[in-house]
PDB file of N, CA and C in Angstrom:
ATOM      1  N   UNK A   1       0.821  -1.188   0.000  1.00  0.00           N
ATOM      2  CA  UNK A   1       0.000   0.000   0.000  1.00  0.00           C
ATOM      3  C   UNK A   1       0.871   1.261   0.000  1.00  0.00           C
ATOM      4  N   UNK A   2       2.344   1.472   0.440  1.00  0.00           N
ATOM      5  CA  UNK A   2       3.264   2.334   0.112  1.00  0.00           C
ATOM      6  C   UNK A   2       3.725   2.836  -0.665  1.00  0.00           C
ATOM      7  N   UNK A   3       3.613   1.660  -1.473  1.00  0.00           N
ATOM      8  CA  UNK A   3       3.695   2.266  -2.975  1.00  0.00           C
ATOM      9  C   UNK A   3       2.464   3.190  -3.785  1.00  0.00           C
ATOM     10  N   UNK A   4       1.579   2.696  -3.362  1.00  0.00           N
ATOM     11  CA  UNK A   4       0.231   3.802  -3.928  1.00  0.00           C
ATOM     12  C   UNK A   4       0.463   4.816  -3.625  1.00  0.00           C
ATOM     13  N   UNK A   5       0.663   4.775  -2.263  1.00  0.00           N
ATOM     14  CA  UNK A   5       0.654   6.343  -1.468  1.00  0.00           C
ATOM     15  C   UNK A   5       1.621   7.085  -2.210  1.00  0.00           C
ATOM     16  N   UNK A   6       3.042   6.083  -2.895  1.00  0.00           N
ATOM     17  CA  UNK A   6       4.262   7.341  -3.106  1.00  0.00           C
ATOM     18  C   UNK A   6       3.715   7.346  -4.457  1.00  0.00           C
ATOM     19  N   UNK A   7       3.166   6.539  -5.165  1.00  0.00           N
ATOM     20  CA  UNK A   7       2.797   6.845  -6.535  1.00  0.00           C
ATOM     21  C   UNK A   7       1.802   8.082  -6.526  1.00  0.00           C
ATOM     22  N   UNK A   8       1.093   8.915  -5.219  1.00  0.00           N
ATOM     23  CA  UNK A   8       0.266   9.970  -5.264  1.00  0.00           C
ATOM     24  C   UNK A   8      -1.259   9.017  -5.610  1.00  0.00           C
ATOM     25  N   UNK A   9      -1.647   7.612  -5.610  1.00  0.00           N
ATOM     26  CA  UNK A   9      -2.827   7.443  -5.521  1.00  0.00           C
ATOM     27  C   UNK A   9      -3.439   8.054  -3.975  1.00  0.00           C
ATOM     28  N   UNK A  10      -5.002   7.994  -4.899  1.00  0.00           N
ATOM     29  CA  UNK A  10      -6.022   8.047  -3.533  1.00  0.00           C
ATOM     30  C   UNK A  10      -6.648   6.857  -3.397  1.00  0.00           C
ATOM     31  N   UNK A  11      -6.238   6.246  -2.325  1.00  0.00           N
ATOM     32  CA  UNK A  11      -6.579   5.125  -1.965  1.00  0.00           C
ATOM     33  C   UNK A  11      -7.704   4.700  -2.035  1.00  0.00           C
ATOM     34  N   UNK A  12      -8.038   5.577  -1.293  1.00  0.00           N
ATOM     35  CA  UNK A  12      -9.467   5.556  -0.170  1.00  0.00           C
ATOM     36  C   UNK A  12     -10.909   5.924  -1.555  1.00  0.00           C
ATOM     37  N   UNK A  13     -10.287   6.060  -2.769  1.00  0.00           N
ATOM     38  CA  UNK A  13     -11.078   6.482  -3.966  1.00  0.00           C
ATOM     39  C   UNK A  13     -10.773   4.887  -4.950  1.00  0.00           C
ATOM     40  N   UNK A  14      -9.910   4.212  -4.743  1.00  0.00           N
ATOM     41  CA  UNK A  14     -10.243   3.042  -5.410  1.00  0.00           C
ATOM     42  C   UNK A  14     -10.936   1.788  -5.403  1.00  0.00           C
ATOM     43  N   UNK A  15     -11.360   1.130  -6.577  1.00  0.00           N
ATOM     44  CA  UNK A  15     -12.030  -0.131  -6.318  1.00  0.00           C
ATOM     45  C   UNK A  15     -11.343  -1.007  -5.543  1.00  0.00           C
ATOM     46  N   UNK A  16     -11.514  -1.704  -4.793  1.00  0.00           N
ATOM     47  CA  UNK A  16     -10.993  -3.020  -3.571  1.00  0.00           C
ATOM     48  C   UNK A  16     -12.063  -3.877  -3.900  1.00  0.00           C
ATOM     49  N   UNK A  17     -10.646  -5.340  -3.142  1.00  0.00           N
ATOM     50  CA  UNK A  17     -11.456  -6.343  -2.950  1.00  0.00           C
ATOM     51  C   UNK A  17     -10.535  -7.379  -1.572  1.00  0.00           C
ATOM     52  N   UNK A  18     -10.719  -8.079  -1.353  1.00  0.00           N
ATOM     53  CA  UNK A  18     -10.270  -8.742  -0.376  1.00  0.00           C
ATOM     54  C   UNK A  18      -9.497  -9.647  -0.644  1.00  0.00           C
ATOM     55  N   UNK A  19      -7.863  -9.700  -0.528  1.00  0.00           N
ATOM     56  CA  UNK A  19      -7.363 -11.066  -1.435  1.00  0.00           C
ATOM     57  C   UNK A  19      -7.005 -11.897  -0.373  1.00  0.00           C
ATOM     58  N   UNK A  20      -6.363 -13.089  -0.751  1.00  0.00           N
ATOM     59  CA  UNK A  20      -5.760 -14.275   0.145  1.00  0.00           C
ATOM     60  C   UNK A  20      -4.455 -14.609  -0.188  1.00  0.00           C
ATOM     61  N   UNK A  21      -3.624 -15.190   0.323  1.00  0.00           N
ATOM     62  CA  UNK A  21      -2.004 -15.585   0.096  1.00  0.00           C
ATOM     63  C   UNK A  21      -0.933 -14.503   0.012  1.00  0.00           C
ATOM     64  N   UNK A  22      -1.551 -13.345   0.638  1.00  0.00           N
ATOM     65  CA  UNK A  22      -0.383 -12.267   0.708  1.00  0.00           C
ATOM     66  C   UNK A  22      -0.308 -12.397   2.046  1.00  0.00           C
ATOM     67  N   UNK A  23       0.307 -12.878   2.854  1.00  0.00           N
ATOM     68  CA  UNK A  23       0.213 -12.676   4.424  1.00  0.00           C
ATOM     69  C   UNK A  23      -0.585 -13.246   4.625  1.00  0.00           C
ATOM     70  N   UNK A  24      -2.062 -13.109   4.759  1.00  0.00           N
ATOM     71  CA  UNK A  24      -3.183 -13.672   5.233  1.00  0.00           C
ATOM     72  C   UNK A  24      -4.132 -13.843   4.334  1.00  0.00           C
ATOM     73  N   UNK A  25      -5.655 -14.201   5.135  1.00  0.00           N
ATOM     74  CA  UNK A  25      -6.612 -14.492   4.113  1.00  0.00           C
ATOM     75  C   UNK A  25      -7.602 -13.497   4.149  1.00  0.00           C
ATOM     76  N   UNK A  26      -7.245 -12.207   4.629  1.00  0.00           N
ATOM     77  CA  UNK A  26      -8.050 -11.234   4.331  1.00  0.00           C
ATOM     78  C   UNK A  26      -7.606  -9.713   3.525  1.00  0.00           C
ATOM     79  N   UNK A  27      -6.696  -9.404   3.025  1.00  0.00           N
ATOM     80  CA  UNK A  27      -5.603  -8.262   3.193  1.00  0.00           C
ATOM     81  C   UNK A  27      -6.367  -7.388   1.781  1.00  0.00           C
ATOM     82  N   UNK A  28      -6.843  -6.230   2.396  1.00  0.00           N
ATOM     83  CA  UNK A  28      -7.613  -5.081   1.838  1.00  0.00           C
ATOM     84  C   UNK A  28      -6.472  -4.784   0.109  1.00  0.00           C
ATOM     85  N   UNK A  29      -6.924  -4.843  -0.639  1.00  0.00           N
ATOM     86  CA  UNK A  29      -5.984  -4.661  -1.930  1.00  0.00           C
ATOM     87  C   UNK A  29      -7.224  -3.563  -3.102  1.00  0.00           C
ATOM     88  N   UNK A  30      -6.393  -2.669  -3.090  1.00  0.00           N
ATOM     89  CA  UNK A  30      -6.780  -1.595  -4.037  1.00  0.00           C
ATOM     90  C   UNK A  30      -6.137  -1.667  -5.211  1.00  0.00           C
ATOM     91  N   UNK A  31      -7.228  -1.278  -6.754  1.00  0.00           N
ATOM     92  CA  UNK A  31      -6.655  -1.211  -7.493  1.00  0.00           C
ATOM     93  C   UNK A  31      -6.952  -0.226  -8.693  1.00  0.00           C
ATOM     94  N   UNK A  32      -5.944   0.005  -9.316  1.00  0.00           N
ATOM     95  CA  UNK A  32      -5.924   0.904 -10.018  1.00  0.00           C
ATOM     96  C   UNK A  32      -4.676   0.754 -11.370  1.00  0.00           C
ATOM     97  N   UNK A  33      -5.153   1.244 -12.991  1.00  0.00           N
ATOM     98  CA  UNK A  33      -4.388   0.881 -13.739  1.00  0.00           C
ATOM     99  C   UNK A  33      -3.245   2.315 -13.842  1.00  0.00           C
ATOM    100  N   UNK A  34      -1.667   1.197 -14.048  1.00  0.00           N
ATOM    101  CA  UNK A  34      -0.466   2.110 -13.334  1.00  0.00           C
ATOM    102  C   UNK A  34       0.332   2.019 -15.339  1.00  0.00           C
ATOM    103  N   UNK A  35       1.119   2.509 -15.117  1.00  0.00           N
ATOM    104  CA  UNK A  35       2.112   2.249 -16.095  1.00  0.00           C
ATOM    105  C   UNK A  35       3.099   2.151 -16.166  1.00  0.00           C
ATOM    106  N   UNK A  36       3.998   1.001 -16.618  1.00  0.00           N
ATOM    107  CA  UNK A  36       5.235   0.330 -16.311  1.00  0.00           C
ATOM    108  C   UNK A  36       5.979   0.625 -17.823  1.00  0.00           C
ATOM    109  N   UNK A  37       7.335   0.943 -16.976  1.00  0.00           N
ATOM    110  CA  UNK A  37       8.029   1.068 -18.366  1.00  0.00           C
ATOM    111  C   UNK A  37       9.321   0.490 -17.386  1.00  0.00           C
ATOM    112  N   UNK A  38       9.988  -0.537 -18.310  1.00  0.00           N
ATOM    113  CA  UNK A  38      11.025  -1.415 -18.155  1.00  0.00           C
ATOM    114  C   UNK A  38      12.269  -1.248 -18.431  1.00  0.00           C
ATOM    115  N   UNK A  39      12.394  -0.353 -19.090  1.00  0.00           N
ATOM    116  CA  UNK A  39      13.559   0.477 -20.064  1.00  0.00           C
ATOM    117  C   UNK A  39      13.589  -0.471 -21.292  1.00  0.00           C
ATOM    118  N   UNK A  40      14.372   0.097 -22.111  1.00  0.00           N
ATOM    119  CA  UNK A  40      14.724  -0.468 -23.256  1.00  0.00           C
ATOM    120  C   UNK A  40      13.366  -0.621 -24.322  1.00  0.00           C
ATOM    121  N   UNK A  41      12.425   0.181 -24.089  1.00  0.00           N
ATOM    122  CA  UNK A  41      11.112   0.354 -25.053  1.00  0.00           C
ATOM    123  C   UNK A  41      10.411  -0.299 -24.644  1.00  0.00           C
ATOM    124  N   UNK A  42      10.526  -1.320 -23.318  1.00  0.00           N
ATOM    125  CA  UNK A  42       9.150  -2.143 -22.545  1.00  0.00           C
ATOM    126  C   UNK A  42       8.506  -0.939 -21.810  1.00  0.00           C
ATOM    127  N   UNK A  43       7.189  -0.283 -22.380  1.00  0.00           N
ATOM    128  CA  UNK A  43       6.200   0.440 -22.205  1.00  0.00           C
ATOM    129  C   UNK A  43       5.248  -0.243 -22.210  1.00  0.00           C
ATOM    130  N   UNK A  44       4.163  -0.413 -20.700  1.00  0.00           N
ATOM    131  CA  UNK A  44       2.672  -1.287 -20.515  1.00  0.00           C
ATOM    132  C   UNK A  44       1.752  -0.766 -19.933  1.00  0.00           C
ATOM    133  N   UNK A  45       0.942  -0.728 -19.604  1.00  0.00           N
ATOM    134  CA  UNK A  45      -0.377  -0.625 -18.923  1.00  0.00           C
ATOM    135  C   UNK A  45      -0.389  -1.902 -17.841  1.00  0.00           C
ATOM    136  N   UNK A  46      -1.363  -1.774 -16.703  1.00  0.00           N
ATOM    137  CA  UNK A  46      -1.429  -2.978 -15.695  1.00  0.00           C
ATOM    138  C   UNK A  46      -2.553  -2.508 -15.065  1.00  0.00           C
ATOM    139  N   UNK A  47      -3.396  -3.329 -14.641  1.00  0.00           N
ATOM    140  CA  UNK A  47      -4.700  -3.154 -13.261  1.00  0.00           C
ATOM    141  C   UNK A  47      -3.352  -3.669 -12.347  1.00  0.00           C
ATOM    142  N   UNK A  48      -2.720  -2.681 -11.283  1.00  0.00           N
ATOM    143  CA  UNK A  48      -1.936  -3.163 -10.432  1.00  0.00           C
ATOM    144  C   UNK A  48      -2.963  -3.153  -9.037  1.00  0.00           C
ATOM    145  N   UNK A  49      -2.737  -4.444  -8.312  1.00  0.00           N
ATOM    146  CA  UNK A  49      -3.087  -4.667  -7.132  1.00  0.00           C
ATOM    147  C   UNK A  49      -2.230  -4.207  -5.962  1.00  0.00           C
ATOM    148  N   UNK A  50      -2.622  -2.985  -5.238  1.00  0.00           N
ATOM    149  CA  UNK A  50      -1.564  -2.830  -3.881  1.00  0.00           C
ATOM    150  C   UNK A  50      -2.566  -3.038  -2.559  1.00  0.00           C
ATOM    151  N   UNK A  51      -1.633  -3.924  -1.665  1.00  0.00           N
ATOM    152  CA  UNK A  51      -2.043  -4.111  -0.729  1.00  0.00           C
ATOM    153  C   UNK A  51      -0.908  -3.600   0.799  1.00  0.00           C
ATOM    154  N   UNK A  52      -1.536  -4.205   1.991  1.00  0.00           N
ATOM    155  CA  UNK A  52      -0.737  -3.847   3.182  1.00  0.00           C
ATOM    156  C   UNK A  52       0.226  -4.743   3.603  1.00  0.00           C
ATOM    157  N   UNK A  53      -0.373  -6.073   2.659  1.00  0.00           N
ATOM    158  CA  UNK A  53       0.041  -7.308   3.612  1.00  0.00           C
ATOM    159  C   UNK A  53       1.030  -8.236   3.912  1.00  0.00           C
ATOM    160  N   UNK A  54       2.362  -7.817   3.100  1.00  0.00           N
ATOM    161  CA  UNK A  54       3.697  -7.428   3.119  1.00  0.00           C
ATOM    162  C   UNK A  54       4.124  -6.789   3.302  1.00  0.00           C
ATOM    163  N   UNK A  55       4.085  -5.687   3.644  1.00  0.00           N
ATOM    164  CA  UNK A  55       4.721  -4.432   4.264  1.00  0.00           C
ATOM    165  C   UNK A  55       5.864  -5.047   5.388  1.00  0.00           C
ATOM    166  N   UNK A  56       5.372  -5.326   6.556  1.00  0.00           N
ATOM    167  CA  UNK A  56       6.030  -5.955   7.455  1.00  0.00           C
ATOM    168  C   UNK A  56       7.487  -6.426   6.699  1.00  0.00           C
ATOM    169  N   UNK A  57       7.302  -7.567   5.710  1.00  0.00           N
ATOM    170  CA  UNK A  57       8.400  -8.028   5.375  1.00  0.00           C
ATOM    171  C   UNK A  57       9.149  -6.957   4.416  1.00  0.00           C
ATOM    172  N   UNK A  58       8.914  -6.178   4.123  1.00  0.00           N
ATOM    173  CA  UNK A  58       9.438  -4.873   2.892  1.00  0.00           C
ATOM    174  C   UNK A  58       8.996  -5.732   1.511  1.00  0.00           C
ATOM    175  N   UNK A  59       7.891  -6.264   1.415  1.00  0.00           N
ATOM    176  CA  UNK A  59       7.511  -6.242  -0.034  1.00  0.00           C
ATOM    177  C   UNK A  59       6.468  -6.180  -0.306  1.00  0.00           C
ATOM    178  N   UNK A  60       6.150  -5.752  -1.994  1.00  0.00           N
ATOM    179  CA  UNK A  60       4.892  -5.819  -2.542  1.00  0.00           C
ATOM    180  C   UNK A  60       4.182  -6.316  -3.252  1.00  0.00           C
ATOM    181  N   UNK A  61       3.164  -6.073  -3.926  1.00  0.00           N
ATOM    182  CA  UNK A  61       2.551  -7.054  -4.929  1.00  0.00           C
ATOM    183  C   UNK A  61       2.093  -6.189  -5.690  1.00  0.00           C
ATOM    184  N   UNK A  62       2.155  -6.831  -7.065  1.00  0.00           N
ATOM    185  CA  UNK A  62       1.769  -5.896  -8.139  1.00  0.00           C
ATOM    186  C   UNK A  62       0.872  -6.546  -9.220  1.00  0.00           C
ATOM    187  N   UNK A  63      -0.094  -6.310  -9.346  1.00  0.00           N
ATOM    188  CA  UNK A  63      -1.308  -7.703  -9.976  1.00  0.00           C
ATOM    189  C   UNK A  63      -0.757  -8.052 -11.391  1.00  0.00           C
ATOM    190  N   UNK A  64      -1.062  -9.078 -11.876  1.00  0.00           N
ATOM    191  CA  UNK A  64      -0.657 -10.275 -12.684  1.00  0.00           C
ATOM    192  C   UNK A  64      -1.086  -9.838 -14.292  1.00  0.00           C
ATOM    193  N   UNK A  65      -2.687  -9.159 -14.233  1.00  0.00           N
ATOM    194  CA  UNK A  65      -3.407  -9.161 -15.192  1.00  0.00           C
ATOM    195  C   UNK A  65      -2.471  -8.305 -16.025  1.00  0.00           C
ATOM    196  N   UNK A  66      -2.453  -8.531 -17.233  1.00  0.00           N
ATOM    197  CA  UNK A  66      -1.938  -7.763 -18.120  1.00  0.00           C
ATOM    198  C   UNK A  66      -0.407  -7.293 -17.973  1.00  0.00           C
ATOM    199  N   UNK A  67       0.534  -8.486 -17.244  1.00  0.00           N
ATOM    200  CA  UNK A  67       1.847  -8.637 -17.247  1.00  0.00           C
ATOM    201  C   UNK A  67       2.006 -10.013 -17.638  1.00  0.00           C
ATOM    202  N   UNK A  68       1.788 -11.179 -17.066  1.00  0.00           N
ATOM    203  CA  UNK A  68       2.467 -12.138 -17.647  1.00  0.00           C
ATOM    204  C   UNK A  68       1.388 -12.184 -18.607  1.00  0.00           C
ATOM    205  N   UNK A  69       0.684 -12.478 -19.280  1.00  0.00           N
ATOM    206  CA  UNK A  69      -0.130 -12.737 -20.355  1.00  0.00           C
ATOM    207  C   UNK A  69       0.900 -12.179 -21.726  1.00  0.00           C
ATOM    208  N   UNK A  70       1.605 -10.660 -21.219  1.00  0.00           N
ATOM    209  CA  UNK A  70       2.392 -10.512 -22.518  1.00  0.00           C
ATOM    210  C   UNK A  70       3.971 -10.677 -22.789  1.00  0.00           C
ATOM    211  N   UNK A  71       4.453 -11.443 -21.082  1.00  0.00           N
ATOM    212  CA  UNK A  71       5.852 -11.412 -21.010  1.00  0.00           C
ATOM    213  C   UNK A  71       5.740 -12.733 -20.597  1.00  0.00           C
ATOM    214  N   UNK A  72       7.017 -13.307 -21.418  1.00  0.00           N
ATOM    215  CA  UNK A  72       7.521 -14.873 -20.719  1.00  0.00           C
ATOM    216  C   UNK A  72       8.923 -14.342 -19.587  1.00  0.00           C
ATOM    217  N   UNK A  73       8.691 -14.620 -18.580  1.00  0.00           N
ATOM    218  CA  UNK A  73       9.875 -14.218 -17.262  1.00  0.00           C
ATOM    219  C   UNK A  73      10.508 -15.589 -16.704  1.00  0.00           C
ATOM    220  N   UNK A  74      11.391 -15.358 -16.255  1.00  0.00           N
ATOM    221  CA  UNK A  74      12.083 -16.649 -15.674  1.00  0.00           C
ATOM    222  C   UNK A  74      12.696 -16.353 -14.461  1.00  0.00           C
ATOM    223  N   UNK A  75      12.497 -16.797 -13.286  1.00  0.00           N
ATOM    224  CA  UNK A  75      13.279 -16.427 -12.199  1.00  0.00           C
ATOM    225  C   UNK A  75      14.436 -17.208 -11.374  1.00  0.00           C
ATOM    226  N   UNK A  76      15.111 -16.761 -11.780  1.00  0.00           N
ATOM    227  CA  UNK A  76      16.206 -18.318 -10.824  1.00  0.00           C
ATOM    228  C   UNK A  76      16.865 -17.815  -9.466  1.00  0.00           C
ATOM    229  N   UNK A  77      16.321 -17.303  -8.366  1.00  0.00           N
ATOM    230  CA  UNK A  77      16.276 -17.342  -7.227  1.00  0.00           C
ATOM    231  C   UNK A  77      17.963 -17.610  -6.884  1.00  0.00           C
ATOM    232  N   UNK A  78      18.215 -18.756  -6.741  1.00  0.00           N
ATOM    233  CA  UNK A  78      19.641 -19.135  -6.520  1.00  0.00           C
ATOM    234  C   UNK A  78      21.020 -18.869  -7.330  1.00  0.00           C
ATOM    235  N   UNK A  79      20.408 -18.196  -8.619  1.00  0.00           N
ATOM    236  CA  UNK A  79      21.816 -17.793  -9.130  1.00  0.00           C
ATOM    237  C   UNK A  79      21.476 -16.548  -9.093  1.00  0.00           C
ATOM    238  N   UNK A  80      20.326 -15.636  -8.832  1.00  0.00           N
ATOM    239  CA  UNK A  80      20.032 -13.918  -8.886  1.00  0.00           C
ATOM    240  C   UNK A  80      20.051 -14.015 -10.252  1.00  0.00           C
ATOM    241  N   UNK A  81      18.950 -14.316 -11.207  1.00  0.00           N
ATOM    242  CA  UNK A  81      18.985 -14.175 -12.242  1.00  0.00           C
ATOM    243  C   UNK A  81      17.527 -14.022 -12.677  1.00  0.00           C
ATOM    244  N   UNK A  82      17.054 -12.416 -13.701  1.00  0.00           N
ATOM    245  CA  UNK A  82      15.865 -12.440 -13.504  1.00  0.00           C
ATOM    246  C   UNK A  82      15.690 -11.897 -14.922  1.00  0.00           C
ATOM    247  N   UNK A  83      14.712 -12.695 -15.933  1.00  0.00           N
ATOM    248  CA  UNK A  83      14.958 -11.970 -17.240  1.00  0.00           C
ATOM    249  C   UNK A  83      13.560 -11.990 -17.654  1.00  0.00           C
ATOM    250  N   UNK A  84      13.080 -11.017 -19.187  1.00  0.00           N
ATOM    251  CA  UNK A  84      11.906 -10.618 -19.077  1.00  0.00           C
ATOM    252  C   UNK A  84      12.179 -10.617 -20.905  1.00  0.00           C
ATOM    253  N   UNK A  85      10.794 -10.857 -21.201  1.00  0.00           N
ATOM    254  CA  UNK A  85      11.148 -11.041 -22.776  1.00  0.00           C
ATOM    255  C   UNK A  85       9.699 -10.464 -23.369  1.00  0.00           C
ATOM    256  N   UNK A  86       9.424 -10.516 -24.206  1.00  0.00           N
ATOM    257  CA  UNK A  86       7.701 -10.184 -24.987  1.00  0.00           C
ATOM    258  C   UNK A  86       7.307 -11.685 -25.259  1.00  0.00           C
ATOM    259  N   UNK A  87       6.076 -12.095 -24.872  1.00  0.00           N
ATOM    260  CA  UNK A  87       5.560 -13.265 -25.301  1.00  0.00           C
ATOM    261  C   UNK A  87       5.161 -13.588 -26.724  1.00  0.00           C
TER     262      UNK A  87
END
């Protein structure tokens, strides 16, 4: 939800819904469409989901719809390796 706030959303003016598997099974998530640019000419649109319910741990969530549908990503955790392509 920190991130909304620094992005200058109004929270308290967006559609919500109640999600599960961020922390818990209730965690208030607002949303609103943001725009991502990746460098290198990756320019997108997103319905991004922000919620509270990582905070604690310092992270966030950023909703799904209209990111992987147009990017194939690969994450390899153990070597720090994180790459992003056009589907």
């Amino acid at each position: 939800m920190s991130v909304a706030l620094l992005l200058g959303l109004d929270v308290l003016s967006l559609p919500r819904a109640f999600t599960g598997g961020v922390g818990s099974q209730a965690n208030l998530t607002v949303y609103e469409m943001v725009k991502i640019d990746l460098g290198d000419g990756i320019v997108f649109s997103a319905r991004a989901g922000f919620t509270a319910g990582l905070e604690a741990l310092g992270l966030g969530l950023l909703g799904q719809d209209g990111f992987f549908e147009n990017y194939n990503c690969e994450f390899r955790h153990k070597d720090k390796i994180f790459t992003i392509e056009p589907a």
